[in-house]
Protein backbone atom coordinates (compact mmCIF):
# COMPACT_ATOMS: atom_id res chain seq x y z
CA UNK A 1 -44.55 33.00 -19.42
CA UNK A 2 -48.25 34.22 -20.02
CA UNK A 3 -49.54 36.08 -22.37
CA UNK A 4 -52.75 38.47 -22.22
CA UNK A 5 -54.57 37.76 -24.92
CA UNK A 6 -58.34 39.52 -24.34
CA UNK A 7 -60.30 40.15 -21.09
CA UNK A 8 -60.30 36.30 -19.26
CA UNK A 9 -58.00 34.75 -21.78
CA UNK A 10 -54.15 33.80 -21.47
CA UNK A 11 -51.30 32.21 -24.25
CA UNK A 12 -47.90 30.65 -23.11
CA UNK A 13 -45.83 29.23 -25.99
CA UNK A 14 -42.62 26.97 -26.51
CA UNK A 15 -40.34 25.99 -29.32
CA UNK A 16 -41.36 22.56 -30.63
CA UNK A 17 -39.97 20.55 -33.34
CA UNK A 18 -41.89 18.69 -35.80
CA UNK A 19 -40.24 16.25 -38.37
CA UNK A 20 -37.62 18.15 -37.57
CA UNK A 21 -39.36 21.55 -38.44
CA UNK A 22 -39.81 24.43 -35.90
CA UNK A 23 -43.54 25.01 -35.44
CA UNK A 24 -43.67 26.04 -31.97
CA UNK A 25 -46.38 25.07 -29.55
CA UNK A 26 -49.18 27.04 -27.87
CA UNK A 27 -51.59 26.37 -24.95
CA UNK A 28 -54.39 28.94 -24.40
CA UNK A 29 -56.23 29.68 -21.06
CA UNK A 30 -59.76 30.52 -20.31
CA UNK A 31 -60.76 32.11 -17.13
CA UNK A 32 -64.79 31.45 -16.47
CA UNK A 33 -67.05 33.94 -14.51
CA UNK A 34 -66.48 32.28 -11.32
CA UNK A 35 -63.08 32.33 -11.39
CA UNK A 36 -62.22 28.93 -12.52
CA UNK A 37 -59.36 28.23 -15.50
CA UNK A 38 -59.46 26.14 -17.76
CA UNK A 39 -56.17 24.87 -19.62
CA UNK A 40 -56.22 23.58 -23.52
CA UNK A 41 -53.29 21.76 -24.78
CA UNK A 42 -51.11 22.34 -22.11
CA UNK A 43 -47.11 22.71 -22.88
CA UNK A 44 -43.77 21.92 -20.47
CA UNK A 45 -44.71 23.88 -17.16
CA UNK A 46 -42.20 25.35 -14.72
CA UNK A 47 -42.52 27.12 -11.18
CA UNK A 48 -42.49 30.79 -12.41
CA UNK A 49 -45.67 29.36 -15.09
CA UNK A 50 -47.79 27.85 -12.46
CA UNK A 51 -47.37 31.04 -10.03
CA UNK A 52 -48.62 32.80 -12.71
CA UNK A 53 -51.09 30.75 -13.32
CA UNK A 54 -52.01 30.40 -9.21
CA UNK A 55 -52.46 34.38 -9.05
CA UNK A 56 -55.05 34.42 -11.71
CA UNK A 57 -57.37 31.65 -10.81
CA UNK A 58 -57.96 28.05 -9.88
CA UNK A 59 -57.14 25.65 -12.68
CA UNK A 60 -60.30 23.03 -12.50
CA UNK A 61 -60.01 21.46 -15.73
CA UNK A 62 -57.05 20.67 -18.36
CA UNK A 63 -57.97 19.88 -22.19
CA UNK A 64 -56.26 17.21 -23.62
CA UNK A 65 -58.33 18.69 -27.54
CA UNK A 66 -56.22 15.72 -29.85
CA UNK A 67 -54.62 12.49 -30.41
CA UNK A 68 -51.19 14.51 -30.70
CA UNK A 69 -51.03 17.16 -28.30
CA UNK A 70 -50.41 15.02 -24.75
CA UNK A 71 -46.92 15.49 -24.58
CA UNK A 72 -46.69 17.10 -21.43
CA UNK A 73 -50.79 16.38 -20.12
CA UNK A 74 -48.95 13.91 -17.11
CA UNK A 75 -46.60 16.51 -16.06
CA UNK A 76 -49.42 19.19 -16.04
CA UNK A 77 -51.96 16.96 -14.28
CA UNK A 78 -49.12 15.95 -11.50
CA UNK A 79 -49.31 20.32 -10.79
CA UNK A 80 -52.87 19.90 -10.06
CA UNK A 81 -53.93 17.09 -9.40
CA UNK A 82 -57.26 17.85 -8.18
CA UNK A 83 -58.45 19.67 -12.06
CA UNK A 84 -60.36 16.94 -14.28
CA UNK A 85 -58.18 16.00 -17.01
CA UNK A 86 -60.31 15.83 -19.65
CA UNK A 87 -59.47 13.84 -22.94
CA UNK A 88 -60.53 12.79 -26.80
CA UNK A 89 -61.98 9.47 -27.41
CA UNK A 90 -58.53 7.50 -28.28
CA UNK A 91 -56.19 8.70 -26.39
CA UNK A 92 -56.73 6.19 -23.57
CA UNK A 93 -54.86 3.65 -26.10
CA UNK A 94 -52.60 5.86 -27.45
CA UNK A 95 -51.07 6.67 -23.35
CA UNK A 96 -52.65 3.77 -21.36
CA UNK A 97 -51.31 5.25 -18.25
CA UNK A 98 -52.84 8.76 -18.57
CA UNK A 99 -55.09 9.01 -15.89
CA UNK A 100 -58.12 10.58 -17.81
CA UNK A 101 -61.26 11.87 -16.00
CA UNK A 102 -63.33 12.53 -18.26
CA UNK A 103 -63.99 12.14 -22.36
CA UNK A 104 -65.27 14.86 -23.98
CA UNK A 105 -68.10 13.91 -26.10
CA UNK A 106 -71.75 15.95 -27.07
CA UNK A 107 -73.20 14.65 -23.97
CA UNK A 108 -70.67 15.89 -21.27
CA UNK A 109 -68.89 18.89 -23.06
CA UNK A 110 -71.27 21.89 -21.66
CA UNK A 111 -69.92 21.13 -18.12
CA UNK A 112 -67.18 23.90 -19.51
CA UNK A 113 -70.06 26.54 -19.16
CA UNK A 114 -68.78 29.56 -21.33
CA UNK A 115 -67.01 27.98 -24.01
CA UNK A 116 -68.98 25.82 -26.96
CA UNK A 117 -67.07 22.89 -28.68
CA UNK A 118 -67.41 20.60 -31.53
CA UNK A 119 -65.69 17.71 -32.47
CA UNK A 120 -64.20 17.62 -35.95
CA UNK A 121 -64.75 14.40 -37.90
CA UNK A 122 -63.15 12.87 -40.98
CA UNK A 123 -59.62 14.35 -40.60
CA UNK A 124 -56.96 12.13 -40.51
CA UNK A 125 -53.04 13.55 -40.24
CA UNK A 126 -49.54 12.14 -40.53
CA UNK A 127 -47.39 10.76 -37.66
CA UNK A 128 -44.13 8.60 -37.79
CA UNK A 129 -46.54 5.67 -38.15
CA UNK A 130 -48.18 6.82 -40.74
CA UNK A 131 -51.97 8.00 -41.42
CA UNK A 132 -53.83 8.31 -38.17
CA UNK A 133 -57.32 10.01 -37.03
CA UNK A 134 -56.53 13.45 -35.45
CA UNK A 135 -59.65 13.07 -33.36
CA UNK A 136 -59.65 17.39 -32.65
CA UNK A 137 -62.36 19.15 -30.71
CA UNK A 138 -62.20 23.04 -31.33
CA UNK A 139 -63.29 25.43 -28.81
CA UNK A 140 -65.47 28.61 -28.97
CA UNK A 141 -65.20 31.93 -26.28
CA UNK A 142 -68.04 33.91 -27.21
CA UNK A 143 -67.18 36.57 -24.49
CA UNK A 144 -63.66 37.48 -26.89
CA UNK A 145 -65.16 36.05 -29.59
CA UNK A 146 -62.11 33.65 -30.23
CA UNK A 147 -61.87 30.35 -32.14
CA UNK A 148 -59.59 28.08 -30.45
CA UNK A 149 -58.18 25.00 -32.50
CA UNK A 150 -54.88 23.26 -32.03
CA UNK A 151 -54.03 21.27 -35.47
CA UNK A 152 -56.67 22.29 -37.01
CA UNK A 153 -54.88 25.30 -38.80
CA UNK A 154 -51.60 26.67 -38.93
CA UNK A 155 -50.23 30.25 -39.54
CA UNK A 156 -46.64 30.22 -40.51
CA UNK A 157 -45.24 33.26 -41.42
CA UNK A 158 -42.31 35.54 -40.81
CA UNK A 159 -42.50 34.74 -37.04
CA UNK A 160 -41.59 31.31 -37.92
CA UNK A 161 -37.71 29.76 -38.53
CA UNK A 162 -35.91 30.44 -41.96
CA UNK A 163 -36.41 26.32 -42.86
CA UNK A 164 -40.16 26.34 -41.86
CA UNK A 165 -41.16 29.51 -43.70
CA UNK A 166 -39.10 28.03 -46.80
CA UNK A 167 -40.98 25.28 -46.60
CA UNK A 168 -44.79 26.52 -46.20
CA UNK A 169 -44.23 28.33 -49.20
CA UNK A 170 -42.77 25.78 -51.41
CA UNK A 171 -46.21 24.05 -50.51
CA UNK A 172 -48.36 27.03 -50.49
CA UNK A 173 -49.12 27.92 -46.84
CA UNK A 174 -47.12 30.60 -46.02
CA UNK A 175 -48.80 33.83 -44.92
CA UNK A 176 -52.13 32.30 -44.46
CA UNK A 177 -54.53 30.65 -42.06
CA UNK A 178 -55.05 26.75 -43.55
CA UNK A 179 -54.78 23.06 -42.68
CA UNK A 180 -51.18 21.87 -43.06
CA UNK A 181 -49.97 20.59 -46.24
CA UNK A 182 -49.94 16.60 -44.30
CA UNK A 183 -53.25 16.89 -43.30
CA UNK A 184 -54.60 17.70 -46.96
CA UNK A 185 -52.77 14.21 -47.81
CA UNK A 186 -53.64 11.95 -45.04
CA UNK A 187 -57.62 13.15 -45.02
CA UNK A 188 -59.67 10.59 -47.20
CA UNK A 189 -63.29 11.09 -45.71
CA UNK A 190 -64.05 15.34 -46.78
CA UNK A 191 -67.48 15.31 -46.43
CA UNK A 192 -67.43 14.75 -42.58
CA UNK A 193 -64.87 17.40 -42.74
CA UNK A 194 -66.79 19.77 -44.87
CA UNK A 195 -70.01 19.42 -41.84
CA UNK A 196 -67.94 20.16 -38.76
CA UNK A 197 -66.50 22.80 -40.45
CA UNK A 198 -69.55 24.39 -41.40
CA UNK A 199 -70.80 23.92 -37.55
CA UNK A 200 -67.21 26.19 -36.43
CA UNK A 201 -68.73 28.42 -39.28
CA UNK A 202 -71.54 29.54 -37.15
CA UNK A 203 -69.55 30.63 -34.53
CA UNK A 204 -69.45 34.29 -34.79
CA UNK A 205 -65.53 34.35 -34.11
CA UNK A 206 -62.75 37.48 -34.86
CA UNK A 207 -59.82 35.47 -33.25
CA UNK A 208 -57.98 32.53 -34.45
CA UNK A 209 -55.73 30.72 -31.65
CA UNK A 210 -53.55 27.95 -32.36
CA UNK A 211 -51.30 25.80 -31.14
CA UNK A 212 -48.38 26.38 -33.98
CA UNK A 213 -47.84 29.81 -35.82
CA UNK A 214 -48.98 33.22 -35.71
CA UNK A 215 -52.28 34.15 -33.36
CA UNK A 216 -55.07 35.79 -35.81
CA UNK A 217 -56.49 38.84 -34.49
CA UNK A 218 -58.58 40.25 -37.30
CA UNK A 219 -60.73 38.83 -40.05
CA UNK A 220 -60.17 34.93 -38.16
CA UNK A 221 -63.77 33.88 -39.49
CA UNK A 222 -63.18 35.08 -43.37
CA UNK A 223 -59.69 33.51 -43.14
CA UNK A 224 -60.00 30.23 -41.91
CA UNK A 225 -63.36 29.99 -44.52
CA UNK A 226 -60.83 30.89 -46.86
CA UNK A 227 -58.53 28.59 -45.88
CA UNK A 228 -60.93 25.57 -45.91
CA UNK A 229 -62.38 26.08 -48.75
CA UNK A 230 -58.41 25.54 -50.53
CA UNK A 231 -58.67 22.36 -48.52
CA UNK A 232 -61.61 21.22 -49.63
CA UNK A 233 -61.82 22.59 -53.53
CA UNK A 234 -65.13 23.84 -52.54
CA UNK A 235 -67.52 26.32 -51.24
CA UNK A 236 -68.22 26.49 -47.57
CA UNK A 237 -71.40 28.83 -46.54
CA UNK A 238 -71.37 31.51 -44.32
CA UNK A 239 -72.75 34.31 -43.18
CA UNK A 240 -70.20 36.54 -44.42
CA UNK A 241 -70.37 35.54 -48.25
């Protein structure tokens, strides 16, 4: 079911396994000035989701932000049919019978009006295949001031299953706002990942959603510095130094 998050701005969640540890999944939903909502990362939808979703606005676009989180984009796009699914470059190959509308890229992503995005370049995580681009865009609602991000970051922490806490802090993670312990092996190219970061680091953001842990309420900006910065053994800038 929904959550209210902020003024305009909805969670729902799901248990989700990954490598056979729970990490939950999370999609987040904007509401824009004229009413319109927009979906990111959506998750396994049922009847009593989309009436909830039906009595709050009209969905007109849903965010496919990575290579990973499409799991359940064809089911979502079959409930509204008429929103513009819009997609990462990549995933076309990765589900050749997605029917995309639209890519987000520089050129085309201010058609979401009140949220700012940014692609984030260099990262690379780990699938069943092996090393693969992540190919994320992260999304910014000034109006709640909220960072949204899907893989990006992880909180794991007391909220999360016995195995999965055990786990994060056997590799360091637990309790804290950071890029997963597979995504600090499978990344070669930091410096690309070092400059979109500092771009997110302009956004003057409070909130941290994402799509697997703990939501960040307070302090989001200062924390995920923090937690880059352990990702990248070095300094990021920002305003708040």
């Amino acid at each position: 079911m929904l959550r209210a998050i902020d003024q305009d701005l909805w969670v729902a969640e799901q248990p989700l396994k990954y490598f056979g540890l729970e990490v939950g999944t999370r999609m987040t939903i904007v509401r824009l000035q004229d009413g319109r909502l927009i979906v990111i990362s959506p998750i396994a939808s049922d009847d009593a989701m989309i009436q909830q979703l039906n009595q709050l606005g009209v969905v007109s676009d849903i965010v496919a932000p990575n290579l990973y989180h499409h799991l359940f984009l064809a089911q979502f796009k079959q409930r509204y049919p008429h929103a513009k699914l819009w997609a990462t470059s990549g995933l076309e190959q990765k589900c050749p019978n997605l029917l995309i509308d639209q890519y987000l890229s520089e050129q085309t992503i201010g058609l979401l009006d009140e949220i700012e995005a940014v692609p984030v370049s260099g990262f690379n995580t780990f699938d069943i295949k092996g090393y693969s681009p992540l190919n994320e865009w992260v999304f910014f609602h000034s109006k709640s001031r909220t960072l949204i991000v899907t893989d990006l970051a992880f909180y794991l922490d007391g909220h999360s299953s016995l195995t999965t806490q055990l786990i994060s802090r056997l590799f360091g993670v637990y309790g804290q706002l950071r890029p997963s312990w597979l995504e600090r092996i499978a990344t070669r190219d930091k410096a690309r990942v070092k400059q979109s970061i500092q771009h997110i680091l302009t956004w003057e953001f409070e909130r941290v959603i994402m799509a697997h842990g703990r939501i960040v309420e307070r302090n989001g900006k200062r924390q995920f510095q923090q937690g880059y910065e352990w990702f990248l053994g070095s300094p990021l800038s920002s305003e708040e130094r």
